[in-house]
Protein backbone atom coordinates (compact mmCIF):
# COMPACT_ATOMS: atom_id res chain seq x y z
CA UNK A 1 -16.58 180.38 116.14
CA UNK A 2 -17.42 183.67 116.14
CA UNK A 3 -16.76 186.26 119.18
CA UNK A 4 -17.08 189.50 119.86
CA UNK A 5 -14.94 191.68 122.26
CA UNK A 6 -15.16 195.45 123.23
CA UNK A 7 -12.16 197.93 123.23
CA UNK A 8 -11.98 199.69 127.37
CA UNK A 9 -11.51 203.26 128.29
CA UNK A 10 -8.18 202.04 129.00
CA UNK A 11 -7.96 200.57 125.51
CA UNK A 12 -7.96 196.74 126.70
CA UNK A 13 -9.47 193.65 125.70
CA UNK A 14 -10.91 190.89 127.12
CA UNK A 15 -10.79 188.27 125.27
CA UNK A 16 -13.56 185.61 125.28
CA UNK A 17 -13.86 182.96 127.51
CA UNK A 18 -14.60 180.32 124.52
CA UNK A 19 -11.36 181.78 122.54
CA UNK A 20 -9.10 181.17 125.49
CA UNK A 21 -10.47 177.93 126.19
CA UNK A 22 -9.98 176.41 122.32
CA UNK A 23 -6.33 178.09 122.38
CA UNK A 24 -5.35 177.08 125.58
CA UNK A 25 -4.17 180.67 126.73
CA UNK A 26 -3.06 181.17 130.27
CA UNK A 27 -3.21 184.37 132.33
CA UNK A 28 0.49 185.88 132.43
CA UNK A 29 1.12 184.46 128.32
CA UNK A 30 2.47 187.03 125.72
CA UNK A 31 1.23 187.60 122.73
CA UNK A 32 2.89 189.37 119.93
CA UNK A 33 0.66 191.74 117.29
CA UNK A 34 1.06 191.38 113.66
CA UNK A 35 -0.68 193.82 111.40
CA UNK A 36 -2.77 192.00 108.48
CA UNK A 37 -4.10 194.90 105.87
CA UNK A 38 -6.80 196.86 108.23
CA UNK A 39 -6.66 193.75 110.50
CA UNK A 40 -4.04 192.44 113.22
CA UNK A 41 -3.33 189.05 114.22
CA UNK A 42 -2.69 188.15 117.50
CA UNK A 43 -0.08 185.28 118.21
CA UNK A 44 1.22 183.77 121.65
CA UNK A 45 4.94 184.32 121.46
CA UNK A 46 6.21 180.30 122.11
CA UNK A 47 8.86 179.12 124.97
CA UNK A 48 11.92 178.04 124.18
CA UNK A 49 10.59 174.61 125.12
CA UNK A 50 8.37 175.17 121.96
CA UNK A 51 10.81 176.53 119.62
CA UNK A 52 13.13 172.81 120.33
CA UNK A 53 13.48 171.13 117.46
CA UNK A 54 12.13 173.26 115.08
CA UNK A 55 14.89 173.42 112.57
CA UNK A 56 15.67 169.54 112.24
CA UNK A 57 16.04 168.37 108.93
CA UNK A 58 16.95 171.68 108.32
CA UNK A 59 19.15 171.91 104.67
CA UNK A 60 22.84 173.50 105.55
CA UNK A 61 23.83 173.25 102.30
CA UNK A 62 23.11 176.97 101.14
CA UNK A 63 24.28 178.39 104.64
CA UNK A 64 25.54 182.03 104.08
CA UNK A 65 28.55 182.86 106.62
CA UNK A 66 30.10 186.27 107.42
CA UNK A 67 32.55 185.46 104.54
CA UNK A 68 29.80 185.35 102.08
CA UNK A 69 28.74 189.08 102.85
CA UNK A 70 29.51 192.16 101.09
């Protein structure tokens, strides 16, 4: 998909209809910025809802504590 989006006076963007859409972005989400070489790329920061679970299965085994610390 390729869309096209034009920087404002007020230096915003719009960002397509057809992006949104495919992403699922809602009015009110964040996004964070992450520069890419001469690029950016532009992530929705996830809930905490999202972010549940997402270290099961995680290995403890090499867990660095305070201790362990210079």
């Amino acid at each position: 998909m390729t869309a096209i989006a034009t920087l404002s006076s007020k230096y915003q963007i719009s960002i397509p209809k057809s992006v949104r859409e495919e992403q699922h972005w809602q009015s009110g989400q964040q996004f964070v910025f992450i520069p890419k070489g001469k690029g950016m790329l532009l992530m929705p920061v996830p809930s905490f809802e999202q972010l549940k679970g997402i270290a099961t299965g995680a290995d403890s085994s090499d867990f660095r504590d305070r201790d362990d610390r210079f």
